[in-house]
N, C-alpha and C. Protein backbone atom coordinates (compact mmCIF):
# COMPACT_ATOMS: atom_id res chain seq x y z
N UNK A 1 -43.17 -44.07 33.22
CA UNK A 1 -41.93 -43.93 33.97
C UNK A 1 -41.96 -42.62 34.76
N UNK A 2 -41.47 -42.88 35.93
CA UNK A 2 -41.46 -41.41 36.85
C UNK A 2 -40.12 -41.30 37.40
N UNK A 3 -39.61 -40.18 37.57
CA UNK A 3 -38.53 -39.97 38.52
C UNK A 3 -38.79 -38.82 39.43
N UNK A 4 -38.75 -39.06 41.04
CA UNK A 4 -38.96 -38.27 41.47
C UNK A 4 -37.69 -37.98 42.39
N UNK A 5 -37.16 -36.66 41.93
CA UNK A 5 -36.00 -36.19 42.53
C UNK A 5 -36.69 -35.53 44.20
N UNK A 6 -36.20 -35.34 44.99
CA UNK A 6 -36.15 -35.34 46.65
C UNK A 6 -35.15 -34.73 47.02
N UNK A 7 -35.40 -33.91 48.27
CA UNK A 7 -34.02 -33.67 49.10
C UNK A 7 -33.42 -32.11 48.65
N UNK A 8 -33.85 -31.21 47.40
CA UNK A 8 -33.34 -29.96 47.71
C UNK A 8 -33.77 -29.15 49.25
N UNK A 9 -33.16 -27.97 48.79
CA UNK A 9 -33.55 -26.85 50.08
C UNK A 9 -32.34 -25.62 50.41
N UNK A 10 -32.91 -24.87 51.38
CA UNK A 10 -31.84 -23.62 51.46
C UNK A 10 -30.51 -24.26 52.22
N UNK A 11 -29.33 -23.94 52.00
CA UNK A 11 -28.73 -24.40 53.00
C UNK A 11 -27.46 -23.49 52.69
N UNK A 12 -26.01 -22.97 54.15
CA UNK A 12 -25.34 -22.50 54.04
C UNK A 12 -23.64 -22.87 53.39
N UNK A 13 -23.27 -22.09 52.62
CA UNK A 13 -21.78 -22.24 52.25
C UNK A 13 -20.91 -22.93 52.92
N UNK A 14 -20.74 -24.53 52.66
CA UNK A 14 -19.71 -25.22 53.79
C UNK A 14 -20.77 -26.43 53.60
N UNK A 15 -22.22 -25.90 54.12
CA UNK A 15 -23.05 -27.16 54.43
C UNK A 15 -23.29 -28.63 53.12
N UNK A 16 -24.03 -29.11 53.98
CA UNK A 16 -24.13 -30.49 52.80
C UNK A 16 -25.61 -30.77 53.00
N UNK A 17 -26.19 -31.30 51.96
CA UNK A 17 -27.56 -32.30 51.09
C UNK A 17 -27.12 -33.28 50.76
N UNK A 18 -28.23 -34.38 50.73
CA UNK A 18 -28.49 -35.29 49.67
C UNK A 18 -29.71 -35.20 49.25
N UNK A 19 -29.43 -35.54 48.18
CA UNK A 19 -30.76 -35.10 46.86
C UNK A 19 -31.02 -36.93 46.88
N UNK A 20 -32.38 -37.39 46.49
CA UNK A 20 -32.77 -38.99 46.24
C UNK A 20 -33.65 -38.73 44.96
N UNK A 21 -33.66 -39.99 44.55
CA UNK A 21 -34.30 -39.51 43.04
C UNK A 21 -35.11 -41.13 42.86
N UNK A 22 -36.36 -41.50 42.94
CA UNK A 22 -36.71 -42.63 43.22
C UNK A 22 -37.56 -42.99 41.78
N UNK A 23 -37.05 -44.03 41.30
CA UNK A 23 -37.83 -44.12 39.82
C UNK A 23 -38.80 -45.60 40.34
N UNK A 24 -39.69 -45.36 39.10
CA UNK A 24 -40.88 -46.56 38.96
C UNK A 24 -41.32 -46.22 37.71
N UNK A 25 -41.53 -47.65 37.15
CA UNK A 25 -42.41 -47.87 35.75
C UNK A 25 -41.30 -48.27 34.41
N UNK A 26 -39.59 -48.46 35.32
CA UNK A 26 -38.62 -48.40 34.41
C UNK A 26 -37.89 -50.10 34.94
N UNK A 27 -37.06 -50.69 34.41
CA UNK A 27 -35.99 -51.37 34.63
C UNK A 27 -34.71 -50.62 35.47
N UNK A 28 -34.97 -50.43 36.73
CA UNK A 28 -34.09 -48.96 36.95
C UNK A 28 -32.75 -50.14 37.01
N UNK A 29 -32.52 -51.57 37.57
CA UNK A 29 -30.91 -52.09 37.60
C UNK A 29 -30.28 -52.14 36.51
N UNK A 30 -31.08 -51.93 35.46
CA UNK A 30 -30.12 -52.08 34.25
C UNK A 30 -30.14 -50.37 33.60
N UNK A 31 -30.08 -49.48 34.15
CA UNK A 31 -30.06 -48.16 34.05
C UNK A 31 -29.03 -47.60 34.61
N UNK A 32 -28.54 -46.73 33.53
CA UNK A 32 -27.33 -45.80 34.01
C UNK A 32 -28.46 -44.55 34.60
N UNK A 33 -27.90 -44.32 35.88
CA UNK A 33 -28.57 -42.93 36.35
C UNK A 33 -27.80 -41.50 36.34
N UNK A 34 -27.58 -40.68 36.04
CA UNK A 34 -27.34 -39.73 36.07
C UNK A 34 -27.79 -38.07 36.58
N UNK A 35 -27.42 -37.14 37.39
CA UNK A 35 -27.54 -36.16 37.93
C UNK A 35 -27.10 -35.05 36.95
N UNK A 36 -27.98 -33.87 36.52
CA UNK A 36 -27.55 -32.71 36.25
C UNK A 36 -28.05 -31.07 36.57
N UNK A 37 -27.50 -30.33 36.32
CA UNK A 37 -28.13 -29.31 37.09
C UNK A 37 -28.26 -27.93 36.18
N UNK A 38 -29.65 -27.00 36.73
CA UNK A 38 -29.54 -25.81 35.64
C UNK A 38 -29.54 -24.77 36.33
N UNK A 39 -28.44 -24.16 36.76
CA UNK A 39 -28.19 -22.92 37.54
C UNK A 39 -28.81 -21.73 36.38
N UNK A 40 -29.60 -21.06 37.27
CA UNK A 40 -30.52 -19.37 36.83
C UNK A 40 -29.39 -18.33 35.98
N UNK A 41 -30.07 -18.64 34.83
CA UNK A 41 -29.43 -17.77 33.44
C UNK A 41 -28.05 -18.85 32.58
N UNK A 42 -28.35 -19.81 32.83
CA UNK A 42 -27.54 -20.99 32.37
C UNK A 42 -27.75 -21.85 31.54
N UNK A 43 -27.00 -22.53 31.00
CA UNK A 43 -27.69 -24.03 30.25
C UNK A 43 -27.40 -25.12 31.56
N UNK A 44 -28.60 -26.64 31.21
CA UNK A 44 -27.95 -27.60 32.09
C UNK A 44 -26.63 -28.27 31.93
N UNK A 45 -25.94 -28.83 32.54
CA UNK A 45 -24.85 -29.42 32.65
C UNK A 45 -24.77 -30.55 33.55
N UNK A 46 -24.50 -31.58 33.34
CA UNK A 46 -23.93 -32.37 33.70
C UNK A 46 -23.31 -32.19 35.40
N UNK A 47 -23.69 -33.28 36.09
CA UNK A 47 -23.09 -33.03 37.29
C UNK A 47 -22.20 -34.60 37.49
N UNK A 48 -22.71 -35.81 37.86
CA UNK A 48 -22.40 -37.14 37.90
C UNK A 48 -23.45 -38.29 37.30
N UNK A 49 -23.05 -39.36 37.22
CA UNK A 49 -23.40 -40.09 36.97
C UNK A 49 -23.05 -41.66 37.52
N UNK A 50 -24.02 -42.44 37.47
CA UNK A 50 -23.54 -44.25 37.87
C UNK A 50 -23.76 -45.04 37.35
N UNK A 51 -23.14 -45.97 36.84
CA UNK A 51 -23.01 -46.92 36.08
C UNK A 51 -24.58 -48.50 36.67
N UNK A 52 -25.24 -48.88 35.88
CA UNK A 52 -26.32 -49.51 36.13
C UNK A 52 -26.03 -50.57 37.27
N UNK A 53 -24.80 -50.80 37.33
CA UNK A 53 -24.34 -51.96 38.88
C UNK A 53 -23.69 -51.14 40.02
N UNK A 54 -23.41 -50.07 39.29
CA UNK A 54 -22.90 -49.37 40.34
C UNK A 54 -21.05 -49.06 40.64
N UNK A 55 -21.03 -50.01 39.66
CA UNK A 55 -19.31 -50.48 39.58
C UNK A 55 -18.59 -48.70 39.43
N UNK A 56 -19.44 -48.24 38.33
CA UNK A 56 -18.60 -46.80 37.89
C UNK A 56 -19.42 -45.63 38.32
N UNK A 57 -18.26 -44.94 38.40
CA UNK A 57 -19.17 -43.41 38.55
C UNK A 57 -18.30 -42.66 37.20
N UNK A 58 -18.92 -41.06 37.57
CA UNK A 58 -17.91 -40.13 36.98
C UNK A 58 -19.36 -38.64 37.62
N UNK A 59 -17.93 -37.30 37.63
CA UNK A 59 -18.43 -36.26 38.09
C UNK A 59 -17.70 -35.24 37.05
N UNK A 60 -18.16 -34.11 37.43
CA UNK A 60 -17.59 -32.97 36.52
C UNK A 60 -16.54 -32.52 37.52
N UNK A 61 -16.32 -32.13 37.10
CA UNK A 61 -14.70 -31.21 37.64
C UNK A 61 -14.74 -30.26 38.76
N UNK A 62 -16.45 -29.39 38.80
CA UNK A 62 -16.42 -28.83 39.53
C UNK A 62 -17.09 -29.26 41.09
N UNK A 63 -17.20 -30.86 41.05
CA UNK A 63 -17.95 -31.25 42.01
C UNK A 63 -16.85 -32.49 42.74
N UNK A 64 -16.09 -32.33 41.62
CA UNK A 64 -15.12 -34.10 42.27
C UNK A 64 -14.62 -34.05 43.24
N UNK A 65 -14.82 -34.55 44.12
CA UNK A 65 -13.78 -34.66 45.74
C UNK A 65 -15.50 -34.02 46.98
N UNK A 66 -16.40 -33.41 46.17
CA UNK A 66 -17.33 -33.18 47.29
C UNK A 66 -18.80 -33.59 47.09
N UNK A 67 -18.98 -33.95 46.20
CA UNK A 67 -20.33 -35.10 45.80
C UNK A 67 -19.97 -36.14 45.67
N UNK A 68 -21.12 -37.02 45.91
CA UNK A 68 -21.07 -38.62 45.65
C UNK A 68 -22.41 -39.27 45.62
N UNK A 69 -22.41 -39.93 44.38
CA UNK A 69 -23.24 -40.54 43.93
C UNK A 69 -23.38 -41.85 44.15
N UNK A 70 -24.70 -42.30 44.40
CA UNK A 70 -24.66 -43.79 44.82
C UNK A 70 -26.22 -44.38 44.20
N UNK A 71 -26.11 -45.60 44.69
CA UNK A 71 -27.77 -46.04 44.22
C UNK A 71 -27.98 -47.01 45.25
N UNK A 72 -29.46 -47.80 45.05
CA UNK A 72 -29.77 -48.91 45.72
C UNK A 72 -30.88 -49.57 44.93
N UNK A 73 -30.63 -50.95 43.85
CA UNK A 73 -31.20 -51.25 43.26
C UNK A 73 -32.63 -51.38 43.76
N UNK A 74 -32.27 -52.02 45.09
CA UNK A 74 -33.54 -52.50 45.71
C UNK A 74 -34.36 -51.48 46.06
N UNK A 75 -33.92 -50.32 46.20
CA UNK A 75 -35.09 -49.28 46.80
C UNK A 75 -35.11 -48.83 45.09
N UNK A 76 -34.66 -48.55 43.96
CA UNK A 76 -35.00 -48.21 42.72
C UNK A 76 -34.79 -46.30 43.17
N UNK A 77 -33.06 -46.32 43.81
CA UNK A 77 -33.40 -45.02 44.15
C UNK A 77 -31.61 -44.32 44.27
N UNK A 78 -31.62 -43.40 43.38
CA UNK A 78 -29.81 -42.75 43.26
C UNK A 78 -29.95 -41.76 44.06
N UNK A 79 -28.73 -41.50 44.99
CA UNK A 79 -28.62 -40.41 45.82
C UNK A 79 -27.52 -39.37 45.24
N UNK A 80 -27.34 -38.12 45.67
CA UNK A 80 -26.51 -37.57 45.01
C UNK A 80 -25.98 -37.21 46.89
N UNK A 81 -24.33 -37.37 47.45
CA UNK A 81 -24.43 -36.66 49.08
C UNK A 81 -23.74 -35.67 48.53
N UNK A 82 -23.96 -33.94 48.74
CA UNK A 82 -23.71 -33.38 48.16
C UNK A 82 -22.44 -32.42 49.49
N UNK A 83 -21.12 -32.27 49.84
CA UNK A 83 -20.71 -31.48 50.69
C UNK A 83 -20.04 -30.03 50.02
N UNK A 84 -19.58 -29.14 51.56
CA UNK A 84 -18.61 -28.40 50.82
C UNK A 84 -19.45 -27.72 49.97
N UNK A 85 -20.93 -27.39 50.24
CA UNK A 85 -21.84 -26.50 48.91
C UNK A 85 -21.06 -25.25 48.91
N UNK A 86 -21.18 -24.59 47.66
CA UNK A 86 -20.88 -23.43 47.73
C UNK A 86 -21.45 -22.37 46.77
N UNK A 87 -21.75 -21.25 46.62
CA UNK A 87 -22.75 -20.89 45.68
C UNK A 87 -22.83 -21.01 44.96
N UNK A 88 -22.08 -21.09 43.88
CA UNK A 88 -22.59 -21.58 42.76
C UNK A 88 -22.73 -22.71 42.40
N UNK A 89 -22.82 -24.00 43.52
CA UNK A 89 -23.61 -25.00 43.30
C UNK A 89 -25.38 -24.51 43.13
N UNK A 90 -25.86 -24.00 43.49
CA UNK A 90 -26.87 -23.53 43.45
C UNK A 90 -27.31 -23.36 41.81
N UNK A 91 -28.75 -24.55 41.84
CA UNK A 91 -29.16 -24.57 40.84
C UNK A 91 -30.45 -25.63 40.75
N UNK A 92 -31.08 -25.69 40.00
CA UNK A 92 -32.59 -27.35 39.85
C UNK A 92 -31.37 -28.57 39.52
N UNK A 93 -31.53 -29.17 40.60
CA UNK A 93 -30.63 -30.02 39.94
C UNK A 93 -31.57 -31.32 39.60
N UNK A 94 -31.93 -32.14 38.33
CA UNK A 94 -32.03 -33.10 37.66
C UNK A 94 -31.93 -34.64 37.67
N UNK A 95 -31.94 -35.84 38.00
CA UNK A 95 -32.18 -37.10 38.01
C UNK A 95 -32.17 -37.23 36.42
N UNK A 96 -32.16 -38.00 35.90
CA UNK A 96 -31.99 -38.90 34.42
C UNK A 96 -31.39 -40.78 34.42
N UNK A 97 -32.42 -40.92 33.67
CA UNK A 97 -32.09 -42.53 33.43
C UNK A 97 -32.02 -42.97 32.36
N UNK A 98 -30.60 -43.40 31.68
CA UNK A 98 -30.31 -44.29 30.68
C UNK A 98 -30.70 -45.59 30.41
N UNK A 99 -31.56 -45.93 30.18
CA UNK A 99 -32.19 -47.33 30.00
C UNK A 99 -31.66 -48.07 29.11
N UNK A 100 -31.22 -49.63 29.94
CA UNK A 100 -30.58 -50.69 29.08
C UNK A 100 -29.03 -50.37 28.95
N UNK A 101 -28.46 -49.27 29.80
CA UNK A 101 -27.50 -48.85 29.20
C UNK A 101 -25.83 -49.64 29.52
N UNK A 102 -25.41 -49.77 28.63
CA UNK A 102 -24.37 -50.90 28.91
C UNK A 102 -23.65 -51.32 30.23
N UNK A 103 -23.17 -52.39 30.38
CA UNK A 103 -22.75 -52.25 31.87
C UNK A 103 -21.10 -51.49 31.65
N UNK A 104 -21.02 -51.00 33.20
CA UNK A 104 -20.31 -49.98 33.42
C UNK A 104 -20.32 -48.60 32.38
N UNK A 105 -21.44 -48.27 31.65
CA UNK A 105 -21.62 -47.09 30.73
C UNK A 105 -21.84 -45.76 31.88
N UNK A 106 -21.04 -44.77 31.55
CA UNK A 106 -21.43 -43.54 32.30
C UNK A 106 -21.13 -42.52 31.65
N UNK A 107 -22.65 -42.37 30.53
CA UNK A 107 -22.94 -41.32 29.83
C UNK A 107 -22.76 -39.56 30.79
N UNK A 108 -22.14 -38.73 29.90
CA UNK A 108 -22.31 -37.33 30.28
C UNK A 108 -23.18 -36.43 29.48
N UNK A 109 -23.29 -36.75 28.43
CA UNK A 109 -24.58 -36.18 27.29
C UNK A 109 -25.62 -36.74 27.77
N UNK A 110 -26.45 -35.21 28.07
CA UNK A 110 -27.94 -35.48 27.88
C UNK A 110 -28.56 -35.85 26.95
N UNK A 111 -28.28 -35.93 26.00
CA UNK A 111 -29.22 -36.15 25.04
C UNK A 111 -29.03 -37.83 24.76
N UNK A 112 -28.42 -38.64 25.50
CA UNK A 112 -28.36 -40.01 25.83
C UNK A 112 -29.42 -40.07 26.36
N UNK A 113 -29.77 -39.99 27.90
CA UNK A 113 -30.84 -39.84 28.21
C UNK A 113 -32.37 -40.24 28.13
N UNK A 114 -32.92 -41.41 28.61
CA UNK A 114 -34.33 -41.44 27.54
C UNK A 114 -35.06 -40.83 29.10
N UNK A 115 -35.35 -40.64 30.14
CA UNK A 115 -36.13 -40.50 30.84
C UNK A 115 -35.77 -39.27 31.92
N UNK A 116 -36.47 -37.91 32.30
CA UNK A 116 -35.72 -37.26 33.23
C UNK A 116 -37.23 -36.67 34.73
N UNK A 117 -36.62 -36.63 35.88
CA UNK A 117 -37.17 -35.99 36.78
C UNK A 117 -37.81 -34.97 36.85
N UNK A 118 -38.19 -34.14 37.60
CA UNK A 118 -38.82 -32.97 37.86
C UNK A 118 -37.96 -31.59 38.15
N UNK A 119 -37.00 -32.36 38.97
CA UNK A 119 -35.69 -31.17 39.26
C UNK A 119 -36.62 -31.07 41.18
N UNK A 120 -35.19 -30.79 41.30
CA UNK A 120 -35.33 -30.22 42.78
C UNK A 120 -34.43 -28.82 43.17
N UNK A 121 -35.10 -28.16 43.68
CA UNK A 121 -34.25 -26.86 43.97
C UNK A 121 -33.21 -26.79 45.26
N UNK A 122 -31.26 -26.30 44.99
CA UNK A 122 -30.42 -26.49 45.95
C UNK A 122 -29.93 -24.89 45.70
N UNK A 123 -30.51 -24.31 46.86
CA UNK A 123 -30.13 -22.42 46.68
C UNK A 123 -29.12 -22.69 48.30
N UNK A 124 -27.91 -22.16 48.03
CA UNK A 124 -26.63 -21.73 48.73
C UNK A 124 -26.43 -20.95 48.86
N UNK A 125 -26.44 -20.64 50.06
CA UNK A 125 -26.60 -18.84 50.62
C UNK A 125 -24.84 -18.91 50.90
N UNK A 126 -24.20 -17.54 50.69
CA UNK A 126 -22.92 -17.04 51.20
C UNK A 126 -23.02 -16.15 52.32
């Protein structure tokens, strides 16, 4: 199983990313996918997540109203569109796939989790 997260980079306070995270070697439609991130001198945390059809989401508190998470079974690939960055979004942010995981399930514990990415780096300059 691979996940390859895509799409960090430098970008300014205000601006927007999307991060792509493209899996193979998994059942990715019946997978809850999930996004998290480990900002420098931190633990990871949780950012969003999508439900294996896509029906559900859920985000953390500090992202709701300016990320959005999506997928496309057919490309086997979750996007995170990320606006409104602001520094302390800045962090590796993470891909993860829940395998088999119930429909409409949208785990926030990592340690659910059976499979994770490489991380991609999103540094937000002020």
């Amino acid at each position: 199983v691979q996940l390859q997260a895509s799409g960090g980079g430098l970008v300014q306070t205000g601006g927007s990313l999307r991060l792509s995270c493209a899996a193979s070697g998994l059942t990715f439609s019946t997978s809850a996918m999930g996004w998290f991130r480990r900002a420098p001198g931190k633990e990871r945390e949780f950012v969003s997540v999508i439900s294996w059809s896509g029906s559900r989401t859920d985000y953390a508190d500090s992202v709701k109203g300016r990320f959005t998470i999506s997928r496309d079974n057919a490309k086997n690939t979750v996007y995170l569109q990320m606006t409104s960055l602001k520094p302390e979004d800045t962090a590796v942010y993470y891909c993860a796939a829940d395998y088999g995981a119930g429909y409409g399930y949208t785990p926030r514990k990592s340690s659910v989790y059976d499979y994770w990415g490489q991380g991609t780096l999103v540094t937000v300059s002020s």
